[in-house]
PDB file of N, CA and C in Angstrom:
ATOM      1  N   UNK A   1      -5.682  -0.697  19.782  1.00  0.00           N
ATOM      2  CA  UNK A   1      -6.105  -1.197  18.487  1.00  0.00           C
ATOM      3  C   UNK A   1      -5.567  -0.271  17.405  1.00  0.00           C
ATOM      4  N   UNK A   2      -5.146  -1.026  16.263  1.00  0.00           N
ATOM      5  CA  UNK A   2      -4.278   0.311  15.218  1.00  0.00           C
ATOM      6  C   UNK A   2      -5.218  -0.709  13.960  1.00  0.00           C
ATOM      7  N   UNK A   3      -4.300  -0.089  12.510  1.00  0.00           N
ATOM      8  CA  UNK A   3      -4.370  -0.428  11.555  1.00  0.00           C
ATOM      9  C   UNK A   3      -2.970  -0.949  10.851  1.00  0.00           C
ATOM     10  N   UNK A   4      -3.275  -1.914   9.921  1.00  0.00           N
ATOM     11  CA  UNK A   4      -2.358  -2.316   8.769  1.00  0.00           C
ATOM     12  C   UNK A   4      -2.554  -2.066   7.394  1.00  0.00           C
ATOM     13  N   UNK A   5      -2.101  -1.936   6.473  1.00  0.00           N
ATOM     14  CA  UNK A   5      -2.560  -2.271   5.070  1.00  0.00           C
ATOM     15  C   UNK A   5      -1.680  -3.591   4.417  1.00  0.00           C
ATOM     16  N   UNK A   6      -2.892  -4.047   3.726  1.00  0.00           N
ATOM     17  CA  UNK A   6      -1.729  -5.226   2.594  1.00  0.00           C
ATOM     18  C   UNK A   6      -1.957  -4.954   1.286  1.00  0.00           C
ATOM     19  N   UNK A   7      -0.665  -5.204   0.563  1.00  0.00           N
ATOM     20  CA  UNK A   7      -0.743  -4.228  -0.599  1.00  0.00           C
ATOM     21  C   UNK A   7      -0.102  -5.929  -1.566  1.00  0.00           C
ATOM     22  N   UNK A   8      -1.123  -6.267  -2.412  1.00  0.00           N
ATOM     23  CA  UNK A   8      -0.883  -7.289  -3.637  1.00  0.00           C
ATOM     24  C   UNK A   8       0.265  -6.654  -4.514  1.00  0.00           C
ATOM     25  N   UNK A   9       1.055  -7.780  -4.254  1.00  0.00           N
ATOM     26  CA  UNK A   9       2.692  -7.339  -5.307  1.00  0.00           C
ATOM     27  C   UNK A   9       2.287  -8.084  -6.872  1.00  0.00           C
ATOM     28  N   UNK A  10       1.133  -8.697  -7.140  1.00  0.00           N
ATOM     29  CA  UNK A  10       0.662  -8.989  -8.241  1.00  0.00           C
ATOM     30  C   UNK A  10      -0.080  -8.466  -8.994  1.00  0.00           C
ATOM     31  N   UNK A  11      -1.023  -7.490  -8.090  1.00  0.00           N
ATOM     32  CA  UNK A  11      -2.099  -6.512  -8.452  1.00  0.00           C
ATOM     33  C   UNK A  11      -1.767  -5.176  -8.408  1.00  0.00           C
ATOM     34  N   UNK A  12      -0.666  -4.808  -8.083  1.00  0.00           N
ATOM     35  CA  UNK A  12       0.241  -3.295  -7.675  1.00  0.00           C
ATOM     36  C   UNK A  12       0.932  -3.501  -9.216  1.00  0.00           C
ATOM     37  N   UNK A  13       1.005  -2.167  -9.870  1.00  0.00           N
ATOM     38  CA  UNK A  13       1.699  -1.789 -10.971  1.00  0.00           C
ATOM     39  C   UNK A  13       2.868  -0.622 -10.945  1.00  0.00           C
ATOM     40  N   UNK A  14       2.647  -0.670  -9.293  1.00  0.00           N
ATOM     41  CA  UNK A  14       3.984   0.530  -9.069  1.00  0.00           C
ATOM     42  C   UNK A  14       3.819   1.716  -9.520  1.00  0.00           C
ATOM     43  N   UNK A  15       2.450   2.038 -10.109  1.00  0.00           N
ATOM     44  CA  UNK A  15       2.096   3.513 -10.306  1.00  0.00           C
ATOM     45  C   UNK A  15       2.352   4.553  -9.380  1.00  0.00           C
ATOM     46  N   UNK A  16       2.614   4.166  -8.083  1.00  0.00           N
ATOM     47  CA  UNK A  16       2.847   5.141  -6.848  1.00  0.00           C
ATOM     48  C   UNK A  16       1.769   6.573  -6.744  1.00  0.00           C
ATOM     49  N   UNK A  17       0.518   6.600  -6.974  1.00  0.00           N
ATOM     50  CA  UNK A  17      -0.428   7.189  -6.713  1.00  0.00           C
ATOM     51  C   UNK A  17      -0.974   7.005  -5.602  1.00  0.00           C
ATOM     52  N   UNK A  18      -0.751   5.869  -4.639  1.00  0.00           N
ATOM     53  CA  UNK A  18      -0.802   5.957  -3.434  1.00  0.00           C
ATOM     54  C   UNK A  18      -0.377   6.726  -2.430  1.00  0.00           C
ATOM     55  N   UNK A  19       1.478   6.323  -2.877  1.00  0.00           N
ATOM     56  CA  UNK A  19       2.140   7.155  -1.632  1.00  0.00           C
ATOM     57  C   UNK A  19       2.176   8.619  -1.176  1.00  0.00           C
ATOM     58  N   UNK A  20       1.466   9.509  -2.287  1.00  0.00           N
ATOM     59  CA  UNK A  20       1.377  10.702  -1.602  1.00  0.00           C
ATOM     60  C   UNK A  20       0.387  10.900  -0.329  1.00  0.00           C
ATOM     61  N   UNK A  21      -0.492  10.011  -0.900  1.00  0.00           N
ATOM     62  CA  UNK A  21      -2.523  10.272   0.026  1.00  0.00           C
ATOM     63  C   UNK A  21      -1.828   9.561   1.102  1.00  0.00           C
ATOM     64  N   UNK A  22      -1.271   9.118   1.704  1.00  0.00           N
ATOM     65  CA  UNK A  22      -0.740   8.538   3.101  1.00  0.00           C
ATOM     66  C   UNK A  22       0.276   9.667   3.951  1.00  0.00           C
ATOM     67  N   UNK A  23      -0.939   9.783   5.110  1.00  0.00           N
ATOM     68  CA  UNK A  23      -0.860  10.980   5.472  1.00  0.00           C
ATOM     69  C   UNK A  23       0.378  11.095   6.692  1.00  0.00           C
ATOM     70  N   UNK A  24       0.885   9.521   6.557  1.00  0.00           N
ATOM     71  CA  UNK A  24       1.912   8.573   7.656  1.00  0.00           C
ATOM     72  C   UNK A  24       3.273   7.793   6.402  1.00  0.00           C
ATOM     73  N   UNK A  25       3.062   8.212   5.958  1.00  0.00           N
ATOM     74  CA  UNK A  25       4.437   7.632   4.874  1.00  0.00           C
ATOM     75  C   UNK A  25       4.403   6.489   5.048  1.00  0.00           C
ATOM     76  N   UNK A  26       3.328   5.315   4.433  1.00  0.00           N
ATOM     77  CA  UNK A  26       3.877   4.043   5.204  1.00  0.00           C
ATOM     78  C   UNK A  26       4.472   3.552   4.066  1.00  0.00           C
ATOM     79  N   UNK A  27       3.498   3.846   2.837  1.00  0.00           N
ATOM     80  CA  UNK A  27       3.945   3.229   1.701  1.00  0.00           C
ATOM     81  C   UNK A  27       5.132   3.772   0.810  1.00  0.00           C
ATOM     82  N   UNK A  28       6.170   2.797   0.316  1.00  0.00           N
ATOM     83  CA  UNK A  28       6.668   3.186  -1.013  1.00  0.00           C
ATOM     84  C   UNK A  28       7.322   2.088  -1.807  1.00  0.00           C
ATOM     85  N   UNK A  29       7.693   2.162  -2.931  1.00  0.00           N
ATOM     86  CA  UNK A  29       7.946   1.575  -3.711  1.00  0.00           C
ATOM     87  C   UNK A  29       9.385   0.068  -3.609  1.00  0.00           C
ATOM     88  N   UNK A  30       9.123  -1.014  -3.251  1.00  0.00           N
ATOM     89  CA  UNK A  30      10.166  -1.946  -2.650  1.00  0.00           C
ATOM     90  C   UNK A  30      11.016  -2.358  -4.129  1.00  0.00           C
ATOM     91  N   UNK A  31      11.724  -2.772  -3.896  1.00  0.00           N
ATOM     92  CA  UNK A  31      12.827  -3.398  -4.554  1.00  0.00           C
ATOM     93  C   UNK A  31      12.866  -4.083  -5.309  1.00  0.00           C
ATOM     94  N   UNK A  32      11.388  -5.225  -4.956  1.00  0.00           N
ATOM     95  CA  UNK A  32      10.757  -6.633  -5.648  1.00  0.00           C
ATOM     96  C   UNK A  32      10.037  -6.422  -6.554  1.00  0.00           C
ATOM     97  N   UNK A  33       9.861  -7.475  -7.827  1.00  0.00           N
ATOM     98  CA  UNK A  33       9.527  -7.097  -8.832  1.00  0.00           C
ATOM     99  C   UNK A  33       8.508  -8.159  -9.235  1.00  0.00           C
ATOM    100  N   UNK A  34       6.901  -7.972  -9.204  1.00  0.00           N
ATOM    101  CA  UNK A  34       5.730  -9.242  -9.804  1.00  0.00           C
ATOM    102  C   UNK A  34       6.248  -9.753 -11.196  1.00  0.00           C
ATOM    103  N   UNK A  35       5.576 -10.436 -11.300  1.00  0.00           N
ATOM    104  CA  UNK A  35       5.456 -11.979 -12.514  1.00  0.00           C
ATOM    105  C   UNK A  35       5.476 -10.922 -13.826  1.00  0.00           C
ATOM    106  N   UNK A  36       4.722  -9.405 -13.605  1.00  0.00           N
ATOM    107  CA  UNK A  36       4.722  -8.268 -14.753  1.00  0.00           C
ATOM    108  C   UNK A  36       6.066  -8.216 -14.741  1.00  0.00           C
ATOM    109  N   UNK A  37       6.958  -7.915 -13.886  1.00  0.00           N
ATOM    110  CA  UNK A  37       8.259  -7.633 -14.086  1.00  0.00           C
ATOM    111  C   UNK A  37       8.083  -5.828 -13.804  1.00  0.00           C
ATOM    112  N   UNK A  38       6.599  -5.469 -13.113  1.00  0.00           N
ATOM    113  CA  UNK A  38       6.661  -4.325 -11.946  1.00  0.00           C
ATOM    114  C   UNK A  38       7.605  -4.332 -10.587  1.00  0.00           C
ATOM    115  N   UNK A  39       8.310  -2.928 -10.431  1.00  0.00           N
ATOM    116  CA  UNK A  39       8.578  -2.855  -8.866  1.00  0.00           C
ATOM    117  C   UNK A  39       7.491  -2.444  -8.318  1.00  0.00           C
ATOM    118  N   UNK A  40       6.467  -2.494  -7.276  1.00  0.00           N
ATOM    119  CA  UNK A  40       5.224  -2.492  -6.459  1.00  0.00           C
ATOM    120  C   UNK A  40       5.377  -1.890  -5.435  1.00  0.00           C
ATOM    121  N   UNK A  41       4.588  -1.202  -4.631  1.00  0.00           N
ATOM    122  CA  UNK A  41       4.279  -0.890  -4.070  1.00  0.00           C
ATOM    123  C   UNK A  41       4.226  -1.399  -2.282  1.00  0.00           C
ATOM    124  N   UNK A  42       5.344  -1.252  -1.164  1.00  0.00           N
ATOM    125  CA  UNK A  42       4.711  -2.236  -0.110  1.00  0.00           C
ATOM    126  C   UNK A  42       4.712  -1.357   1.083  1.00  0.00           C
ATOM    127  N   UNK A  43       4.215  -2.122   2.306  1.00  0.00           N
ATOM    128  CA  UNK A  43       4.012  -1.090   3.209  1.00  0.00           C
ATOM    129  C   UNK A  43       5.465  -0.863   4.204  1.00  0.00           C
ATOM    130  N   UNK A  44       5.786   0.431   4.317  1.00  0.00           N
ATOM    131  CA  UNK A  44       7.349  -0.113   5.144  1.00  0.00           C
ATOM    132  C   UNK A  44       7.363   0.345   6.407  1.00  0.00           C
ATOM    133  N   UNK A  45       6.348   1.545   6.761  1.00  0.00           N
ATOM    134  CA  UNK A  45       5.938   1.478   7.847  1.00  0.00           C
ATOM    135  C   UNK A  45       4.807   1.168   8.250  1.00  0.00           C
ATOM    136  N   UNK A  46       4.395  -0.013   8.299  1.00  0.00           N
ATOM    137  CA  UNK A  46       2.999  -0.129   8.576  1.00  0.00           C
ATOM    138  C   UNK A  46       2.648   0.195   9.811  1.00  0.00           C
ATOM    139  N   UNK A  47       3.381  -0.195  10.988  1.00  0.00           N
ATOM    140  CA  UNK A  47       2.818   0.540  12.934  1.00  0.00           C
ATOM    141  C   UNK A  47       2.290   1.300  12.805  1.00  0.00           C
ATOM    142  N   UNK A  48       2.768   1.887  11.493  1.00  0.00           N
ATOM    143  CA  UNK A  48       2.237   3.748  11.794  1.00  0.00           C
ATOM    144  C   UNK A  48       0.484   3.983  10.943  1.00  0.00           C
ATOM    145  N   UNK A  49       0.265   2.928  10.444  1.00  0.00           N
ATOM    146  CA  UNK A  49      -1.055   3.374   9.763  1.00  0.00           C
ATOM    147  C   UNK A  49      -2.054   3.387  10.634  1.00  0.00           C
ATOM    148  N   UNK A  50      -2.820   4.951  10.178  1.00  0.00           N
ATOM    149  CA  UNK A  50      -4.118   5.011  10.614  1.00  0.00           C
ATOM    150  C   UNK A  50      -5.573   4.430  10.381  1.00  0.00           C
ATOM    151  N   UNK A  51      -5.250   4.172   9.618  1.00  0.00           N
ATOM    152  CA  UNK A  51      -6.363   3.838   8.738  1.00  0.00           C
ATOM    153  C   UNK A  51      -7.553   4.549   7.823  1.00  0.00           C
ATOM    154  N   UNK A  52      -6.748   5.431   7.465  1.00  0.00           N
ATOM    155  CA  UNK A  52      -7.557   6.386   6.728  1.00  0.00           C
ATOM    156  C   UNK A  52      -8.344   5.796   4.914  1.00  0.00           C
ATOM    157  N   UNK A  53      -7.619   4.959   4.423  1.00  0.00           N
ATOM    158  CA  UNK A  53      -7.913   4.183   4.030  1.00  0.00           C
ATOM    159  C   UNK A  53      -7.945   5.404   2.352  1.00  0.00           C
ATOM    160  N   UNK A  54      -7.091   5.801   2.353  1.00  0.00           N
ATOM    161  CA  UNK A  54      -7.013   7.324   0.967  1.00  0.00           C
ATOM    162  C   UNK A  54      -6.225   6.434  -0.251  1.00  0.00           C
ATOM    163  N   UNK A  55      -4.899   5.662   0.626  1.00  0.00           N
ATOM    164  CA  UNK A  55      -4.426   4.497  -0.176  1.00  0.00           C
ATOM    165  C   UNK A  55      -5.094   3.355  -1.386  1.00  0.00           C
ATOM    166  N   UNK A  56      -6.174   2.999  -0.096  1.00  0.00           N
ATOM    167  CA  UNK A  56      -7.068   1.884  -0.586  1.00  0.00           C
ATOM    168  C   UNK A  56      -7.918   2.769  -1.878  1.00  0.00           C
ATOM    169  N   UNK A  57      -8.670   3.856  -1.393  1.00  0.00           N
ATOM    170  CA  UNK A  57      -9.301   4.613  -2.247  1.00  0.00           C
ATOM    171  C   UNK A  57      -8.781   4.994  -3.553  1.00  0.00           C
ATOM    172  N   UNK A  58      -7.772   5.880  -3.664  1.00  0.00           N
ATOM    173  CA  UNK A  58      -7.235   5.982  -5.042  1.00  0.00           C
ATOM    174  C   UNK A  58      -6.615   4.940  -5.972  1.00  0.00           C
ATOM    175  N   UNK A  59      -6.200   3.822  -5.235  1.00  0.00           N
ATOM    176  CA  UNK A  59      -5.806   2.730  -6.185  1.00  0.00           C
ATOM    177  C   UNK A  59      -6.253   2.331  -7.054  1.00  0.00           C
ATOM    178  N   UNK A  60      -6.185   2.419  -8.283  1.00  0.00           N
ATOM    179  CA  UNK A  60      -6.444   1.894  -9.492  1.00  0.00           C
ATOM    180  C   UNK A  60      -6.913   0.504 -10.086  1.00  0.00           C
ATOM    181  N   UNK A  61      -5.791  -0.087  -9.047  1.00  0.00           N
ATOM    182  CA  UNK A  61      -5.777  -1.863  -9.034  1.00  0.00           C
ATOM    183  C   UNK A  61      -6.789  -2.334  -8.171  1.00  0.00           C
ATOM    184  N   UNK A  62      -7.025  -1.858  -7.175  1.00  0.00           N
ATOM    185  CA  UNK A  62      -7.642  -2.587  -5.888  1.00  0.00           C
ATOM    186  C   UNK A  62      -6.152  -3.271  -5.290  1.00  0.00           C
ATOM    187  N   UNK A  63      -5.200  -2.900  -5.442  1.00  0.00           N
ATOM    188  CA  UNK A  63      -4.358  -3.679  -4.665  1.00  0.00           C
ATOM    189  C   UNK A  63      -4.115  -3.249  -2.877  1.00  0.00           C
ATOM    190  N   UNK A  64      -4.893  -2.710  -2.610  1.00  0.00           N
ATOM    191  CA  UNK A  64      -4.413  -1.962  -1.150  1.00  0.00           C
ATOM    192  C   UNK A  64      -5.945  -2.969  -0.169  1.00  0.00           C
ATOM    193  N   UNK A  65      -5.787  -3.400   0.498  1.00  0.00           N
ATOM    194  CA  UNK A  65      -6.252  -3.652   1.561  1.00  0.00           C
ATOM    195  C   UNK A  65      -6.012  -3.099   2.692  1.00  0.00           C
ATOM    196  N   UNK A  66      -7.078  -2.380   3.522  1.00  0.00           N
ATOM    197  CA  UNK A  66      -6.879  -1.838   5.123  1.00  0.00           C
ATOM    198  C   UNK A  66      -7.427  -2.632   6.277  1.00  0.00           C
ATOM    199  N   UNK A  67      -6.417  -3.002   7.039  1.00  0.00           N
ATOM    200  CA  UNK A  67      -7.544  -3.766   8.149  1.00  0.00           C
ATOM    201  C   UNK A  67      -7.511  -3.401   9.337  1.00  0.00           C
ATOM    202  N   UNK A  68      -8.199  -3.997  10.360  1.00  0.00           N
ATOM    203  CA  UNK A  68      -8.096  -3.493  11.771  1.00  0.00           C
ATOM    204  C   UNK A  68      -7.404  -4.631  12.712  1.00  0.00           C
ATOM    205  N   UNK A  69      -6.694  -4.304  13.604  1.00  0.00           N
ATOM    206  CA  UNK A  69      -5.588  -4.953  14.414  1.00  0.00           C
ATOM    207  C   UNK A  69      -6.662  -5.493  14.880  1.00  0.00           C
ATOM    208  N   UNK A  70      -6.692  -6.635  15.885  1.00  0.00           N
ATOM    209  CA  UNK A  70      -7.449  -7.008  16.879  1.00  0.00           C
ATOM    210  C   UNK A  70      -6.931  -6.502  18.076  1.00  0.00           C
TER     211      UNK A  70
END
């Protein structure tokens, strides 16, 4: 059983205050750009999340969701 995160490319402002607190590098900043005309935030390694959930915590937006694999 692992973890994922999902990270809203509508609700992400690309502040990147996430990607340090990820203690697994999953997150960083993708290419794609929301309806703001933000580049956002996505997960690129997700296999690797623990689920510590530091991501979800400091986000500003609420854009980070953590879940549990089945």
């Amino acid at each position: 059983m692992g973890f994922y995160i999902e990270i809203s490319g509508e609700l992400c402002k690309g502040c990147s205050i996430c990607i340090p607190e990820c203690p697994k590098n999953v997150i960083a900043i993708g290419d794609n750009f929301n309806a703001k005309g933000w580049r956002y935030a996505e997960p690129f390694r997700n296999e690797d999340c623990i689920g510590c959930r530091k991501c979800a915590v400091v986000c500003p937006d609420s854009a980070i969701k953590v879940w549990k694999k089945d």
